[in-house]
N, C-alpha and C. Protein backbone atom coordinates (compact mmCIF):
# COMPACT_ATOMS: atom_id res chain seq x y z
N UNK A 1 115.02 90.45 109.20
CA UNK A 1 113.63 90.72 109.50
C UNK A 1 113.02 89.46 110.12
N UNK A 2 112.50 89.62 111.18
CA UNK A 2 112.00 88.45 111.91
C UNK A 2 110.62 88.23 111.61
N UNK A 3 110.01 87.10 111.72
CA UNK A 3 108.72 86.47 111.04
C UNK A 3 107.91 87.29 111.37
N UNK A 4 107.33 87.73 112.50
CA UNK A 4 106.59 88.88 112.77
C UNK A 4 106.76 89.81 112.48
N UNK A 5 107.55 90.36 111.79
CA UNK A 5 107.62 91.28 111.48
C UNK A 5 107.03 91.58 109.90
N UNK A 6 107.44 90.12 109.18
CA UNK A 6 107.34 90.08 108.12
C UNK A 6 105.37 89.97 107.59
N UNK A 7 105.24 88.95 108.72
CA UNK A 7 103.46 88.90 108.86
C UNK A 7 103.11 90.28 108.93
N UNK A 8 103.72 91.34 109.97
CA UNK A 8 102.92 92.68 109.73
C UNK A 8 103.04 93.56 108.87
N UNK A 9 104.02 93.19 107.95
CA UNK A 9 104.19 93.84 106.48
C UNK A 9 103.02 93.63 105.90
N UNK A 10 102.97 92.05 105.66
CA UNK A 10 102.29 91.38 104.65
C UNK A 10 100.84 91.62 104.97
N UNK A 11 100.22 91.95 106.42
CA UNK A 11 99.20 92.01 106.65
C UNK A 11 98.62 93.50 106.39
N UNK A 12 99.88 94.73 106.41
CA UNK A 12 99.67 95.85 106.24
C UNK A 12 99.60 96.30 104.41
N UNK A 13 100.15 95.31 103.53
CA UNK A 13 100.32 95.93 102.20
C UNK A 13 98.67 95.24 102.17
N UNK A 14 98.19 93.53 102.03
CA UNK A 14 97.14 93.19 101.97
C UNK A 14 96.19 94.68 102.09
N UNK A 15 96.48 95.28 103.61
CA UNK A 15 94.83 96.04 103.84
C UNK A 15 95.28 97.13 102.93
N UNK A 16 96.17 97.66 102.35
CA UNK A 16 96.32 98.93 101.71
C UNK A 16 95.79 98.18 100.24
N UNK A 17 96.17 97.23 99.77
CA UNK A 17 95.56 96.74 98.50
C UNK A 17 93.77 96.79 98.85
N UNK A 18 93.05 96.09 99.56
CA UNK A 18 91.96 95.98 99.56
C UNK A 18 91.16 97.34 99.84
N UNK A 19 92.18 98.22 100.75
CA UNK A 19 91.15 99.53 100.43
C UNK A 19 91.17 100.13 99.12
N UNK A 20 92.16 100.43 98.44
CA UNK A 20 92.48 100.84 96.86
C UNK A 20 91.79 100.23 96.28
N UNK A 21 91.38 98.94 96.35
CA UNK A 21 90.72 98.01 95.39
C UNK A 21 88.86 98.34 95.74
N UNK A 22 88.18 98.70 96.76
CA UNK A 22 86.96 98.98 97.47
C UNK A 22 86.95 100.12 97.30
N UNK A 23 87.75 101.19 97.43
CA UNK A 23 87.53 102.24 97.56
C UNK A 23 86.75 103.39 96.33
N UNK A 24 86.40 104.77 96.48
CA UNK A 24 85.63 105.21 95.17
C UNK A 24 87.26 106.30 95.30
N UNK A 25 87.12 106.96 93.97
CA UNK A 25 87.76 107.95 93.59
C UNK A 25 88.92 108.73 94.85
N UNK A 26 87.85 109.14 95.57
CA UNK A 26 88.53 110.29 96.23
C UNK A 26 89.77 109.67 97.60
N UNK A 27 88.62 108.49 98.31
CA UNK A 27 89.85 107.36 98.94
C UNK A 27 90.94 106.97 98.43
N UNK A 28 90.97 106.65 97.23
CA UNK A 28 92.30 106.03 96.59
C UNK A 28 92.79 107.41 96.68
N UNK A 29 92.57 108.41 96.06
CA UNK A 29 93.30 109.90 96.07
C UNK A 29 94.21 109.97 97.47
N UNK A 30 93.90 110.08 98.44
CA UNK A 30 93.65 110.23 99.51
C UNK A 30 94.90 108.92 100.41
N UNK A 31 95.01 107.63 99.39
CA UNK A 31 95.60 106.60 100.32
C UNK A 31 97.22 107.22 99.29
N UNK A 32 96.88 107.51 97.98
CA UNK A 32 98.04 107.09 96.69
C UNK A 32 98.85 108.50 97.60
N UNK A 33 98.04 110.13 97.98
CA UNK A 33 98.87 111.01 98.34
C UNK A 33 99.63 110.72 99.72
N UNK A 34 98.81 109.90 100.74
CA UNK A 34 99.73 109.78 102.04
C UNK A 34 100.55 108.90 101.91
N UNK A 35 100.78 107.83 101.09
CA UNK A 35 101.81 106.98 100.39
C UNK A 35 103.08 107.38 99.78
N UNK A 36 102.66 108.50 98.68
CA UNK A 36 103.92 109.27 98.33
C UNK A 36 104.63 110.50 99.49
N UNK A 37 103.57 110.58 100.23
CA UNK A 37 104.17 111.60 100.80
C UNK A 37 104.96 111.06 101.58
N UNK A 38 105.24 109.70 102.73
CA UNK A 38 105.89 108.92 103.23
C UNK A 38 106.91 108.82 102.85
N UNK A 39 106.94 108.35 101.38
CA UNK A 39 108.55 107.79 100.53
C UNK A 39 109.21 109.24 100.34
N UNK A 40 108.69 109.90 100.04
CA UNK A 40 109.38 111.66 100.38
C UNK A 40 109.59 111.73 101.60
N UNK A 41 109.09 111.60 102.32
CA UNK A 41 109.60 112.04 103.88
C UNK A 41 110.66 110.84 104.24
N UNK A 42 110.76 109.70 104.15
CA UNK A 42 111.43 108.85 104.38
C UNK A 42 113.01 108.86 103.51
N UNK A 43 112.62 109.31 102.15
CA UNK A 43 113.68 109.58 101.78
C UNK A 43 114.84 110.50 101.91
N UNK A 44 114.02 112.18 102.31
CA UNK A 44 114.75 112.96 102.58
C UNK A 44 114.98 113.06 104.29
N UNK A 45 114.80 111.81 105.29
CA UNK A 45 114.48 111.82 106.02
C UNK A 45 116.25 110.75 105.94
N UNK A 46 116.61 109.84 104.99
CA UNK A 46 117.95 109.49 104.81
C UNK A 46 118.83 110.28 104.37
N UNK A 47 118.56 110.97 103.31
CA UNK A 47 119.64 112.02 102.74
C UNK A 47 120.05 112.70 103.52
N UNK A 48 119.06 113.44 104.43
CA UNK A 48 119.23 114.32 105.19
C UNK A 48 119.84 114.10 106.69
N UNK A 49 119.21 113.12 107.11
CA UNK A 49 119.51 112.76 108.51
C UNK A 49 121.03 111.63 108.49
N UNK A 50 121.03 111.09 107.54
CA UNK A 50 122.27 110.43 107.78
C UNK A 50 123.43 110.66 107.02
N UNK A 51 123.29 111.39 105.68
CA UNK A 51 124.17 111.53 104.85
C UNK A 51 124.53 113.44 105.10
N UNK A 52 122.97 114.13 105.34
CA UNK A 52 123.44 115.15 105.55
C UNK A 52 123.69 116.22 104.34
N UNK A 53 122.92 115.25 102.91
CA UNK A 53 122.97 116.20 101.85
C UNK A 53 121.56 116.33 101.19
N UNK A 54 121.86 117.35 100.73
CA UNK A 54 120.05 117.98 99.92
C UNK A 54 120.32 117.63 98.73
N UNK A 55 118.99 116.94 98.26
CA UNK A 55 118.42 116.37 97.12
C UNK A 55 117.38 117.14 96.12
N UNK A 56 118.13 117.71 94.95
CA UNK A 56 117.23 118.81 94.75
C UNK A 56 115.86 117.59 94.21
N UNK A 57 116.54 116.34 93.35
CA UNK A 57 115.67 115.74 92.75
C UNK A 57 114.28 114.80 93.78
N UNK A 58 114.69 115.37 95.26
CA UNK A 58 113.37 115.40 95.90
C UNK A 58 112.39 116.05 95.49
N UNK A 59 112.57 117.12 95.89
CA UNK A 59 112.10 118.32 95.42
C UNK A 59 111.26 118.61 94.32
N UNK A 60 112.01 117.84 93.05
CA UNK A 60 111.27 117.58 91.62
C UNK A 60 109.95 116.49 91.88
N UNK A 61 110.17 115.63 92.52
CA UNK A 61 109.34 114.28 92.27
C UNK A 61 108.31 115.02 92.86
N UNK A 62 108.55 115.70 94.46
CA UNK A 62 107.44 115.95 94.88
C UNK A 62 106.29 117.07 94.43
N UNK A 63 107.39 118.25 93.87
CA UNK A 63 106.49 119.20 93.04
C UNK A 63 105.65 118.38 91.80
N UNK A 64 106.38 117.20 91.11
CA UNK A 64 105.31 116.45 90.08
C UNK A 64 104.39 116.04 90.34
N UNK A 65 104.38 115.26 91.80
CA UNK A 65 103.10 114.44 92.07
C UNK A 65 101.97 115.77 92.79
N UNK A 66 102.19 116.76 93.39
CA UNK A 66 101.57 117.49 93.37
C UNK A 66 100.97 118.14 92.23
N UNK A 67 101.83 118.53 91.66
CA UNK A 67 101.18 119.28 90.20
C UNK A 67 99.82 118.06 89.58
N UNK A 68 100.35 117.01 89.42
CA UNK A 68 99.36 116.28 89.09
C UNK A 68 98.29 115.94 90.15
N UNK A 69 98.23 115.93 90.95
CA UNK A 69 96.93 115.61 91.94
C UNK A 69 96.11 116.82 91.97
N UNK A 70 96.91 118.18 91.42
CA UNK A 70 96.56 119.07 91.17
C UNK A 70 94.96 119.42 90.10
N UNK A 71 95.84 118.59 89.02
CA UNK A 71 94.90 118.61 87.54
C UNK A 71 93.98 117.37 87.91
């Protein structure tokens, strides 16, 4: 990972902390669901695209965090 690259990490987690941290209720809702939904897509986005196998325990995590954003 080259230095710039690493600055635009560091500059991108920073602004995701400071909006979570400013934000009211429904923003954080709103940053925490397009966050998980990423690491789901990214993940089955490896299983799938490079390995080529289905993960039922995708499937589980993501029906949980739904169910709960739910309640």
């Amino acid at each position: 990972m080259s230095a710039l690259n690493a600055a635009a990490a560091a500059i991108a987690i920073a602004a995701a902390c400071f909006l979570i941290s400013r934000g009211n209720n429904y923003q954080v809702f709103i940053i925490v669901t397009v966050g998980l939904t990423a690491i789901v897509g990214i993940g089955l986005n490896v299983l799938l695209g490079l390995n080529g196998q289905i993960s039922l325990g995708h499937v589980a995590f993501y029906a949980n965090k739904v169910d709960i954003a739910v309640d």
